[in-house]
N, C-alpha and C. Protein backbone atom coordinates (compact mmCIF):
# COMPACT_ATOMS: atom_id res chain seq x y z
N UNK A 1 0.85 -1.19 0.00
CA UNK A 1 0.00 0.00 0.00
C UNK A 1 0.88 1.24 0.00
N UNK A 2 0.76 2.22 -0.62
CA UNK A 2 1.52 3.51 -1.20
C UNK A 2 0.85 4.26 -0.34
N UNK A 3 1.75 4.68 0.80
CA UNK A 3 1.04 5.58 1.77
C UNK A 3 1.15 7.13 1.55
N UNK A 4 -0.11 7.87 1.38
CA UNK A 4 -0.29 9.55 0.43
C UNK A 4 0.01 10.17 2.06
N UNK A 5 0.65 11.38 2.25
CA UNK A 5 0.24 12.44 3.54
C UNK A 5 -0.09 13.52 2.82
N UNK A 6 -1.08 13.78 3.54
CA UNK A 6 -1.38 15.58 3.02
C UNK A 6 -1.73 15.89 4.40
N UNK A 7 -2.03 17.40 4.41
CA UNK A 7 -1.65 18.04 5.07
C UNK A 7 -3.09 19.17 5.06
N UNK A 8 -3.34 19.61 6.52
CA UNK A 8 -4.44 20.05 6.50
C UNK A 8 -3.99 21.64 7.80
N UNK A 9 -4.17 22.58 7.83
CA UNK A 9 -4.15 23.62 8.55
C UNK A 9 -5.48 23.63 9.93
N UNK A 10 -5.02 23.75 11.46
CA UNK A 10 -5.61 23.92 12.16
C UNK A 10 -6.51 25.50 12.76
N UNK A 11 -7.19 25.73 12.74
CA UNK A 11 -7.77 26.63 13.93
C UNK A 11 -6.82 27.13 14.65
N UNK A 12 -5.42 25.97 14.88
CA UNK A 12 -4.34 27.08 15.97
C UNK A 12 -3.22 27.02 15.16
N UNK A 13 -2.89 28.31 14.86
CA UNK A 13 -1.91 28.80 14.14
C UNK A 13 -0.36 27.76 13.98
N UNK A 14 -0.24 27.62 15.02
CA UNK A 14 0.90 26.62 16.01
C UNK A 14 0.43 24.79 15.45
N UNK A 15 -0.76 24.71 15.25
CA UNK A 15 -0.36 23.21 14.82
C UNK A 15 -0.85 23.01 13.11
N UNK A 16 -0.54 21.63 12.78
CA UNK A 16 -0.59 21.14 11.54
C UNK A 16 -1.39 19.91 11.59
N UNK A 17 -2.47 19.68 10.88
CA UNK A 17 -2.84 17.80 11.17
C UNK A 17 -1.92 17.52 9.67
N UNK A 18 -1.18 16.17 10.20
CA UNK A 18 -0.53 15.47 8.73
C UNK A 18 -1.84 14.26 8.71
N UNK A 19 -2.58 14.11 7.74
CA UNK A 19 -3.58 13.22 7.13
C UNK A 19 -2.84 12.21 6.42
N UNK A 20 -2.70 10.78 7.07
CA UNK A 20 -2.59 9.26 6.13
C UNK A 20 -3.93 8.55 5.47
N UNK A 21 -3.37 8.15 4.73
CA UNK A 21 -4.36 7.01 4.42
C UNK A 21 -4.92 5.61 4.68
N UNK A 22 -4.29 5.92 6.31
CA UNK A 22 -4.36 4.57 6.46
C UNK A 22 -4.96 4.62 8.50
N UNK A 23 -5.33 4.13 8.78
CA UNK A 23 -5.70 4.02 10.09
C UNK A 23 -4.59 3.71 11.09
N UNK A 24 -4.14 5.11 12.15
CA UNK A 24 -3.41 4.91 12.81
C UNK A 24 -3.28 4.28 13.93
N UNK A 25 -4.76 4.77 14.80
CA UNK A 25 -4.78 4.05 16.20
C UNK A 25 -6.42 4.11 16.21
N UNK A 26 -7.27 3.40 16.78
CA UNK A 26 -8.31 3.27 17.17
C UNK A 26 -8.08 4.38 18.45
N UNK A 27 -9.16 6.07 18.64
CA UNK A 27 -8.83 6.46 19.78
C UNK A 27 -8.16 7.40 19.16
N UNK A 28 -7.67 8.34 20.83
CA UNK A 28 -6.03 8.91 20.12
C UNK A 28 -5.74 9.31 21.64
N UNK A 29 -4.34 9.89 21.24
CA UNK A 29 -3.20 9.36 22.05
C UNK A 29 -2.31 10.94 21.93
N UNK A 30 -2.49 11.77 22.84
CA UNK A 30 -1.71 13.05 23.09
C UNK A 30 -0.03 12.75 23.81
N UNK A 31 1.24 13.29 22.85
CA UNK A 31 2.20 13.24 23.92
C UNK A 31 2.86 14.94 23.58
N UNK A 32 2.54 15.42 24.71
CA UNK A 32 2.48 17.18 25.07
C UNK A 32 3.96 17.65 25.14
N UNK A 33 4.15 16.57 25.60
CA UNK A 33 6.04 16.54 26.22
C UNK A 33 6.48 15.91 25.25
N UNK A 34 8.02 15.93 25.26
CA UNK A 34 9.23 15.21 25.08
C UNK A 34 9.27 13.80 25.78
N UNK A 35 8.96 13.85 27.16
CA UNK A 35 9.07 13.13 28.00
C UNK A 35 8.07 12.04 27.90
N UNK A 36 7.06 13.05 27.83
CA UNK A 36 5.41 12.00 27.83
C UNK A 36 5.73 10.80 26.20
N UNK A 37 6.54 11.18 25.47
CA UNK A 37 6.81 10.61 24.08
C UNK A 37 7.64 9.49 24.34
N UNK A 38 7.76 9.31 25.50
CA UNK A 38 9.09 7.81 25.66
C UNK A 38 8.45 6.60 25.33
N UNK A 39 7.17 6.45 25.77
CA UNK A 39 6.68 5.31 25.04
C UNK A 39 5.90 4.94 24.01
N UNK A 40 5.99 6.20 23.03
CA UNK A 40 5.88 6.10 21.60
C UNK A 40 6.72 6.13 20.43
N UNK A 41 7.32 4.82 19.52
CA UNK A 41 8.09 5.24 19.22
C UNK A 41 8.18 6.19 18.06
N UNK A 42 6.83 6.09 17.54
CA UNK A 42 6.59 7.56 16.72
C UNK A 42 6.57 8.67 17.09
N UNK A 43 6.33 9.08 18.19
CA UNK A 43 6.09 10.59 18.75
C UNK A 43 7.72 10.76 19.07
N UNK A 44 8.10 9.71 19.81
CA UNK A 44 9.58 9.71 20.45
C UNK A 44 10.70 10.22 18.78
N UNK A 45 10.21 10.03 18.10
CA UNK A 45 11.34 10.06 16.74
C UNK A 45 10.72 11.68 16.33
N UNK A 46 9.93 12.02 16.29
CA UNK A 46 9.35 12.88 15.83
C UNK A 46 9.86 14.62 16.61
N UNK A 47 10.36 14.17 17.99
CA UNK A 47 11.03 14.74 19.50
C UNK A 47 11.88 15.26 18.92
N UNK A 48 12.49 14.12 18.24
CA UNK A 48 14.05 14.59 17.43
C UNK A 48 14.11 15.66 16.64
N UNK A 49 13.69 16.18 16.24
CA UNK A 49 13.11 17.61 15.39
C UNK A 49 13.22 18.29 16.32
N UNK A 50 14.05 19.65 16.21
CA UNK A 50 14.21 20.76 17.46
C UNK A 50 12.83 21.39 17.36
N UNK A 51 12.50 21.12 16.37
CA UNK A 51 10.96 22.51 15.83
C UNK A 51 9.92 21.61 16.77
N UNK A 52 9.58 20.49 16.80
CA UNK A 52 8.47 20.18 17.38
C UNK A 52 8.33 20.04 19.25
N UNK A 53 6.96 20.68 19.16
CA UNK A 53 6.92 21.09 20.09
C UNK A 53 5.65 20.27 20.51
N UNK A 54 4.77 19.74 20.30
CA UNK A 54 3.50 18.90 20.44
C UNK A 54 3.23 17.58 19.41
N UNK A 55 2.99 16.35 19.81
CA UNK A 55 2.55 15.47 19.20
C UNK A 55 1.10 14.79 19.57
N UNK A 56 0.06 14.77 18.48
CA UNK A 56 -1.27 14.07 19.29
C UNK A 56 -1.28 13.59 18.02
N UNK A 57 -2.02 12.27 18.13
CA UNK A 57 -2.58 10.78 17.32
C UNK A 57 -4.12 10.91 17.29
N UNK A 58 -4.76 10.55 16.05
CA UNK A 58 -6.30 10.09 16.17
C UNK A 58 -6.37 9.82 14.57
N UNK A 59 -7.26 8.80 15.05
CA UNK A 59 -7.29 7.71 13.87
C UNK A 59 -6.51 7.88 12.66
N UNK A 60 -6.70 8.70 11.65
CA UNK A 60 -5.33 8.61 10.45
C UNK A 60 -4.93 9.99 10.70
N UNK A 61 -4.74 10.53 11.39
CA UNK A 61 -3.83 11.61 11.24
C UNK A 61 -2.76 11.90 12.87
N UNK A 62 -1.74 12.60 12.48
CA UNK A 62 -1.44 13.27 13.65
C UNK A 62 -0.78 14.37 13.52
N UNK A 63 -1.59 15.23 14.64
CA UNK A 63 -1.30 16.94 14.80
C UNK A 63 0.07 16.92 15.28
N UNK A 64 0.65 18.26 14.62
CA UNK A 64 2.18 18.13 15.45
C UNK A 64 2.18 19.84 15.62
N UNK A 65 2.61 19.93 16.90
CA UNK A 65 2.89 21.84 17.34
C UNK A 65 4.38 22.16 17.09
N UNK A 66 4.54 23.20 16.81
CA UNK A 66 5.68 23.27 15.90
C UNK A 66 5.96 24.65 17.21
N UNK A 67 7.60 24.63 17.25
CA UNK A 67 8.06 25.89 18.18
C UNK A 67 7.73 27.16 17.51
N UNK A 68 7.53 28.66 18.27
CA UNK A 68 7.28 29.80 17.42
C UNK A 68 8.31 30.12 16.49
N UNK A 69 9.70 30.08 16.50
CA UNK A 69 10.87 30.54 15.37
C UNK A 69 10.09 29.40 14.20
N UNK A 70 9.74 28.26 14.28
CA UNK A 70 9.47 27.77 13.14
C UNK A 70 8.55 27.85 11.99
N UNK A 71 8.74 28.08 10.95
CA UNK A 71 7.45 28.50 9.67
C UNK A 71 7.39 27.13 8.96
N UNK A 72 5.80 27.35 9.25
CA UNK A 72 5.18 25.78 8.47
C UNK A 72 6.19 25.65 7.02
N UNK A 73 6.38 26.86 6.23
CA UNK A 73 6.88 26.38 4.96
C UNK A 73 8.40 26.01 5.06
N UNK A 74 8.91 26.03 6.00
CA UNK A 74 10.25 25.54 6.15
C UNK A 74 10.28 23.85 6.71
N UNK A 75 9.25 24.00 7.63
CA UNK A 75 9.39 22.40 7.77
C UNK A 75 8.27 21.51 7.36
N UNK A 76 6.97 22.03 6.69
CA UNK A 76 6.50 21.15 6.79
C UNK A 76 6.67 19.94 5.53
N UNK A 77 7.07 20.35 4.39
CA UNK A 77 8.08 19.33 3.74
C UNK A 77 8.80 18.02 4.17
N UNK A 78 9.21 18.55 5.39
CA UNK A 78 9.98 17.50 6.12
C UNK A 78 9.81 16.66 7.40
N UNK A 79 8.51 17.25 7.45
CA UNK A 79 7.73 16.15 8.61
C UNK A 79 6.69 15.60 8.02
N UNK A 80 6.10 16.18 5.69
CA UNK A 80 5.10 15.37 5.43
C UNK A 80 5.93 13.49 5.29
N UNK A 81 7.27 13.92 4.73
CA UNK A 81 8.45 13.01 4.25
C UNK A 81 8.41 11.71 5.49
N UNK A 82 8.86 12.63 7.01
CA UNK A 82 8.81 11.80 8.18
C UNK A 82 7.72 10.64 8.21
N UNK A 83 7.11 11.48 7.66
CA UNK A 83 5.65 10.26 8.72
C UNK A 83 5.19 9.96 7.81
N UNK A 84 5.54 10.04 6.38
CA UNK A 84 5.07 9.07 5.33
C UNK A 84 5.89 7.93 5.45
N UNK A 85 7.31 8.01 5.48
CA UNK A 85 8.47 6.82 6.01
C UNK A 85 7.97 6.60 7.66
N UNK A 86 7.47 6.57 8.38
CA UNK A 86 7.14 6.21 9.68
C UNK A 86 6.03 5.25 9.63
N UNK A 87 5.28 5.63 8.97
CA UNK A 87 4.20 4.70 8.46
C UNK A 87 4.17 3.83 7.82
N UNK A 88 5.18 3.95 6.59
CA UNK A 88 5.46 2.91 6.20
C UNK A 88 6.27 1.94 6.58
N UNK A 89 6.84 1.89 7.86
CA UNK A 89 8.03 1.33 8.29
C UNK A 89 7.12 0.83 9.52
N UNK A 90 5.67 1.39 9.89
CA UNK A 90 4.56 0.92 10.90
C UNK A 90 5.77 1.34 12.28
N UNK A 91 5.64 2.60 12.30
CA UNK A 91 6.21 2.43 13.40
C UNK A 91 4.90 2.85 14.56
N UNK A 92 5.39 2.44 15.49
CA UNK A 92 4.29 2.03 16.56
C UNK A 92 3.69 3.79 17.08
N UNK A 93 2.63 3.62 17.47
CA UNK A 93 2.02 4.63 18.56
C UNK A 93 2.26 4.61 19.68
N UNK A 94 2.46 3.34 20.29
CA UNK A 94 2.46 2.96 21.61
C UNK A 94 3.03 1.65 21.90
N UNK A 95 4.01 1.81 22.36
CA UNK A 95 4.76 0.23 22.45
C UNK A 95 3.63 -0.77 22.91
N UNK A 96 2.92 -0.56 24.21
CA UNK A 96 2.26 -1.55 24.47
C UNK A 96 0.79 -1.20 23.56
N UNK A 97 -0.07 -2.60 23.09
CA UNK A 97 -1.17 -2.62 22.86
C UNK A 97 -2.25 -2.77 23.54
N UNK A 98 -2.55 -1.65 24.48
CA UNK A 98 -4.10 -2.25 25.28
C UNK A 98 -4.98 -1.81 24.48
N UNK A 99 -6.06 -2.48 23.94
CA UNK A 99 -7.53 -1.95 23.50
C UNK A 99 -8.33 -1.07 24.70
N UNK A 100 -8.65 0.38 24.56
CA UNK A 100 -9.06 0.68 25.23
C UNK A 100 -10.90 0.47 25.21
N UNK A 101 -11.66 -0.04 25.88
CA UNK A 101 -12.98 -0.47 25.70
C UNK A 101 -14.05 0.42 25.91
N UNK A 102 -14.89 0.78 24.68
CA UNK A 102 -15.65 2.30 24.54
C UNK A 102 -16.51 1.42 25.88
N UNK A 103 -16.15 2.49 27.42
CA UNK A 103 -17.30 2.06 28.17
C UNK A 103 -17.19 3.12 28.74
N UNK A 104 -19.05 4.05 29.14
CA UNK A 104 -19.07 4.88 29.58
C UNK A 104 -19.40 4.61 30.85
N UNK A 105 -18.76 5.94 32.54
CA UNK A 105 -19.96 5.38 33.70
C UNK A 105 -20.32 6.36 33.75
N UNK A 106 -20.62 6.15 35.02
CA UNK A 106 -21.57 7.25 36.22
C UNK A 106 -22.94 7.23 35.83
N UNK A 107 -23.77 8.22 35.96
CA UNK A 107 -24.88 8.38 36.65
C UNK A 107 -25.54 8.49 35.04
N UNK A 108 -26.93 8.27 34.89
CA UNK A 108 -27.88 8.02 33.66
C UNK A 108 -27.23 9.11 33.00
N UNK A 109 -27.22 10.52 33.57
CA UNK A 109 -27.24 11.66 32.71
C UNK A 109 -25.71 11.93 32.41
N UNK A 110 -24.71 11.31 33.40
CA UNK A 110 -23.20 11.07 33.09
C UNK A 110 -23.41 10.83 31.90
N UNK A 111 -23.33 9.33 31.68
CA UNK A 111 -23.43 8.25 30.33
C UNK A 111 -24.13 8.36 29.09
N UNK A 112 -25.14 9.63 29.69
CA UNK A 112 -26.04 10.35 28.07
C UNK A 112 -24.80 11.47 27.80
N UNK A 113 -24.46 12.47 28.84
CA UNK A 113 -23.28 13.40 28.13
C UNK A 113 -22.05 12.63 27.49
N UNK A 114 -21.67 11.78 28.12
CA UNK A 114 -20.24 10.95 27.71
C UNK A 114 -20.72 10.32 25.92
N UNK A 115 -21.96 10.19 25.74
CA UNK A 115 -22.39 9.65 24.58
C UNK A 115 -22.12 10.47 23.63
N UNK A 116 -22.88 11.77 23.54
CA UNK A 116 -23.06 13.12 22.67
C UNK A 116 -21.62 13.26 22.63
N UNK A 117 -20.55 13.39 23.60
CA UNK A 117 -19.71 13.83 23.33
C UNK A 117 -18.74 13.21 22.12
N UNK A 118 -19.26 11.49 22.32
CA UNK A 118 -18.24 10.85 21.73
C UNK A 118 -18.86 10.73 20.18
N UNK A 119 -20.28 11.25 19.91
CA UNK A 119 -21.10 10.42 18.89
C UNK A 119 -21.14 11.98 18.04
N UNK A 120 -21.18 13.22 18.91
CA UNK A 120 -21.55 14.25 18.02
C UNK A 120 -20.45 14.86 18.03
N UNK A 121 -19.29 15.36 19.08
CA UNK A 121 -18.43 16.56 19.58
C UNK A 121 -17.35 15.56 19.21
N UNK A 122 -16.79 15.05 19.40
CA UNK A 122 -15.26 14.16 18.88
C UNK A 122 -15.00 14.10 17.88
N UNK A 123 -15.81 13.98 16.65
CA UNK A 123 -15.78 13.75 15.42
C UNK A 123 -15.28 15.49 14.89
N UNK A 124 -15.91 16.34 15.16
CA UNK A 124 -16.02 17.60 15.04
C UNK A 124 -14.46 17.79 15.17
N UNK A 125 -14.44 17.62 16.85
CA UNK A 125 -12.78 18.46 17.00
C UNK A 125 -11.99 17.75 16.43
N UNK A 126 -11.62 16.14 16.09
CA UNK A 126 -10.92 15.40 15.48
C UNK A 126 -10.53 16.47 14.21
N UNK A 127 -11.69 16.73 13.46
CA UNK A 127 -11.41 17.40 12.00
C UNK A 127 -10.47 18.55 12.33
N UNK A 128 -10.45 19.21 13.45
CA UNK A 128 -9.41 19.96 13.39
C UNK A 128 -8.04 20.02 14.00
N UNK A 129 -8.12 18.75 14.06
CA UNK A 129 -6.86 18.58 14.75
C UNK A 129 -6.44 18.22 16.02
N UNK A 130 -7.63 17.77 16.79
CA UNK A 130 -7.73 17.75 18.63
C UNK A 130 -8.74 16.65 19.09
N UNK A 131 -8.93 17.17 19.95
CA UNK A 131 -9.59 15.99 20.72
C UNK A 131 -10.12 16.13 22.02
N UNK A 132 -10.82 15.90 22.44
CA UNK A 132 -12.32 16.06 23.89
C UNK A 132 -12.22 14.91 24.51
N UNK A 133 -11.83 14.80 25.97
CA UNK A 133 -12.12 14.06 26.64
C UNK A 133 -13.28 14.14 28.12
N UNK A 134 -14.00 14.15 28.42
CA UNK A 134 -15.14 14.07 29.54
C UNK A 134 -14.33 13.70 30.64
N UNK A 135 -14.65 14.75 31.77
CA UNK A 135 -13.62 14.66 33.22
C UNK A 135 -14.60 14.61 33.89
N UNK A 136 -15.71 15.30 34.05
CA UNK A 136 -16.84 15.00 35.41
C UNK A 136 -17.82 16.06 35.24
N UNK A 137 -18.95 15.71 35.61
CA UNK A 137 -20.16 16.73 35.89
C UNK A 137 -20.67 16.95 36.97
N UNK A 138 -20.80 17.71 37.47
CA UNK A 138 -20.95 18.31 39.01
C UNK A 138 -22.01 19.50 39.24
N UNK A 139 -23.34 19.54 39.68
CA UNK A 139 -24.07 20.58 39.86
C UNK A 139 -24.21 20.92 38.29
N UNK A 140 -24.55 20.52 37.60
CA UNK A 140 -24.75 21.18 36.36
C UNK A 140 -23.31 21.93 35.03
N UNK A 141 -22.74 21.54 35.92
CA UNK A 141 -21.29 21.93 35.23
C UNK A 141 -20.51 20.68 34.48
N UNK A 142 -20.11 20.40 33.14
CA UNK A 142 -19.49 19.34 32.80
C UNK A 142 -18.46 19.92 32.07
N UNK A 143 -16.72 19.60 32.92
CA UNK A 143 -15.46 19.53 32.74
C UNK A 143 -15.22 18.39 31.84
N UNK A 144 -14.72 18.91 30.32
CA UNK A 144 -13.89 18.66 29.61
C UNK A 144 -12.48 18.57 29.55
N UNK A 145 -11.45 17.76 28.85
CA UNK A 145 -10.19 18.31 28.73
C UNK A 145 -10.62 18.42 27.13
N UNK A 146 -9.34 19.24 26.31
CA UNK A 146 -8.96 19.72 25.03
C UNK A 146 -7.68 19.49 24.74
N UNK A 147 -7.36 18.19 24.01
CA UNK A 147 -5.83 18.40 23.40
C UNK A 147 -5.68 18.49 21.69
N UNK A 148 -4.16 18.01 21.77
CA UNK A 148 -3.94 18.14 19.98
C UNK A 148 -4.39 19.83 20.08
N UNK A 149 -4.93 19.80 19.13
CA UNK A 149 -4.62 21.30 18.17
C UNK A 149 -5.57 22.60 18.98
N UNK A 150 -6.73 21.68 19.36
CA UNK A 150 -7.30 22.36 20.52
C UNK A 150 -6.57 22.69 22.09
N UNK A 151 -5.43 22.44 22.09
CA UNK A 151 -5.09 23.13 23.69
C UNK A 151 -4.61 24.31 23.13
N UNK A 152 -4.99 25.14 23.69
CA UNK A 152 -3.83 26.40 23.63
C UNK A 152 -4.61 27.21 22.47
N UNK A 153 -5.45 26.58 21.95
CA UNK A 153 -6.24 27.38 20.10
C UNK A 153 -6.95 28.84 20.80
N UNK A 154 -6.91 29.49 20.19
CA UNK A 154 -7.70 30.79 20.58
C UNK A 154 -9.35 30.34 20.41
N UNK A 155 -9.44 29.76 19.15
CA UNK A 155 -10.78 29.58 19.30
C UNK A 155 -11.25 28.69 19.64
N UNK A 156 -10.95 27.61 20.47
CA UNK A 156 -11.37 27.04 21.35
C UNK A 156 -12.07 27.41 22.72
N UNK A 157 -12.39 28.44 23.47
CA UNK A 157 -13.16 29.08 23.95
C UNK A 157 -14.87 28.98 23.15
N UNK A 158 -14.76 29.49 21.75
CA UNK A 158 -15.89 29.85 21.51
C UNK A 158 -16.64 28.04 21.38
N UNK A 159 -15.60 27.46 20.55
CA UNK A 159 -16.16 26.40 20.28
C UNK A 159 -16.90 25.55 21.72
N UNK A 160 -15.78 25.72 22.81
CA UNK A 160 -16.47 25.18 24.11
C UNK A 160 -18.23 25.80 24.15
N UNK A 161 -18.29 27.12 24.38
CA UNK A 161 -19.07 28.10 24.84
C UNK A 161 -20.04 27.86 24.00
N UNK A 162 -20.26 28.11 22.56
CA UNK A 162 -21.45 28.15 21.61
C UNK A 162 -21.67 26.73 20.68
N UNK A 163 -20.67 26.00 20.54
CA UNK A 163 -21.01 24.85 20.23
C UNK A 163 -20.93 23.77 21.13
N UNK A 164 -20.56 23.29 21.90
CA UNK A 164 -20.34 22.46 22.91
C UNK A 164 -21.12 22.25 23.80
N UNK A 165 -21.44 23.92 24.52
CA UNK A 165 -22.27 23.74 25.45
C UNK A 165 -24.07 24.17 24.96
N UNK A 166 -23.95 24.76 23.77
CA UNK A 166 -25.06 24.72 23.11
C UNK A 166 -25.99 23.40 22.96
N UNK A 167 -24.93 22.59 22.50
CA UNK A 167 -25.82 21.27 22.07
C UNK A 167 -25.98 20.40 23.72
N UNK A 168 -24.94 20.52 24.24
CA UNK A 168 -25.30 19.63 25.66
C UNK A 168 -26.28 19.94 26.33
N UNK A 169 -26.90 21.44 26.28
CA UNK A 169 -27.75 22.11 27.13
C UNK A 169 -29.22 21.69 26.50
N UNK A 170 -29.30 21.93 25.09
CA UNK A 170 -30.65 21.41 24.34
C UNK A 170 -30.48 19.79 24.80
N UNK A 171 -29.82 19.04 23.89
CA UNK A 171 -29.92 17.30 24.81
C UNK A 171 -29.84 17.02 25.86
N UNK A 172 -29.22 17.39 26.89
CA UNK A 172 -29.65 17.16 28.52
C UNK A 172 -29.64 18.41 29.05
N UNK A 173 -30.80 18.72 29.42
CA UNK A 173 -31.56 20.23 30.42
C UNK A 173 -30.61 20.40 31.35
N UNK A 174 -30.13 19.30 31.82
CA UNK A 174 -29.44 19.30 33.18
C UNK A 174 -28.15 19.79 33.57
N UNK A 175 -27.15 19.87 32.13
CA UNK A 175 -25.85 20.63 31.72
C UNK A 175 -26.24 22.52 31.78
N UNK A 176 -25.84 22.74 32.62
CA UNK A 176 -25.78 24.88 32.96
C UNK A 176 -24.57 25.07 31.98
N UNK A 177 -23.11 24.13 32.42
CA UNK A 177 -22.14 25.00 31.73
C UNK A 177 -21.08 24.16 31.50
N UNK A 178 -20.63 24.55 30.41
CA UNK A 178 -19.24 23.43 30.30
C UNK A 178 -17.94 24.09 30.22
N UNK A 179 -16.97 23.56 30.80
CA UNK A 179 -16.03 24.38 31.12
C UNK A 179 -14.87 23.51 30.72
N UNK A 180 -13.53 23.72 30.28
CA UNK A 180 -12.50 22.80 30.22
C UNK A 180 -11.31 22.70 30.89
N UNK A 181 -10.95 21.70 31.02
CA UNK A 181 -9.38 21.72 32.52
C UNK A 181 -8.34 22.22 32.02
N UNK A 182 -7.64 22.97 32.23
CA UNK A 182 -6.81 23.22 32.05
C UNK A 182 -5.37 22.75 32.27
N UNK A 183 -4.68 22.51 30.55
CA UNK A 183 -3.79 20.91 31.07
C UNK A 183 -2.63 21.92 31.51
């Protein structure tokens, strides 16, 4: 299989999604750090680049944050090159393989937000480069995290505020406000 990368522009100035053609990980998989990248050996190779500054995984693509001295047109040539040879060489996401198992808990109205999020809102931020994870709902308040291309995006605010909490509030009455953690 002749693996294509292209290349798609984020919402945050600072990242890039590189698009494969091929399915990377079921899920995805943020490494923020240098450090957090030790047990990937794709993210870990990718470290090696002084310019990169963020690596996140989801299904065929992965966002990469690039340091401020760096201009997309100087490197991104050379990280479409990387991870077309990375892929083709299958290099891993994650040394170990656990299947993580789509199971939602907590409370009826927990497990209806954890749903929407994963069935309507994931798909959404995926396209731009990021990714939503569900931390807890409390009194009417439901804490999100935001990685990949969404941490740090300017417009990520609005998207929380008018799309996010728009739709949670019409499908469960019981959501007042959604707010996100700050990693």
């Amino acid at each position: 299989m002749t693996i294509n990368v292209y290349t798609e522009q984020t919402p945050n100035p600072a990242t890039m999604k590189f698009m494969v053609n091929k399915l990377l990980i079921n899920g995805s998989e943020d490494f923020a750090t240098k450090e957090s990248a030790e047990k990937s050996p794709f993210a870990k190779e990718l470290y090696k680049f002084n310019f990169v500054n963020g690596v996140f995984f989801a299904s065929n693509f992965v966002t990469i944050t690039k340091t401020d001295d760096a201009e997309w047109a100087d490197i991104e040539p050379i990280l479409k090159e990387f991870v077309k040879g990375a892929v083709e060489s299958e290099y891993k996401i994650k040394d170990h393989t656990e299947e993580e198992a789509l199971a939602f808990e907590g409370s009826e109205i927990e497990i209806k937000i954890q749903q929407i999020l994963h069935d309507y809102v994931r798909p959404a931020v995926e396209q731009d480069g990021g990714a939503i994870s569900y931390k807890s709902f409390d009194e009417g308040v439901v804490t999100v995290e935001l990685r990949g291309s969404c941490s740090g995006c300017p417009s990520s605010t609005i998207t929380l505020k008018s799309g996010i909490q728009n739709l949670l509030q019409r499908m469960v009455p019981e959501v007042k406000e959604v707010v996100s953690e700050a990693l």
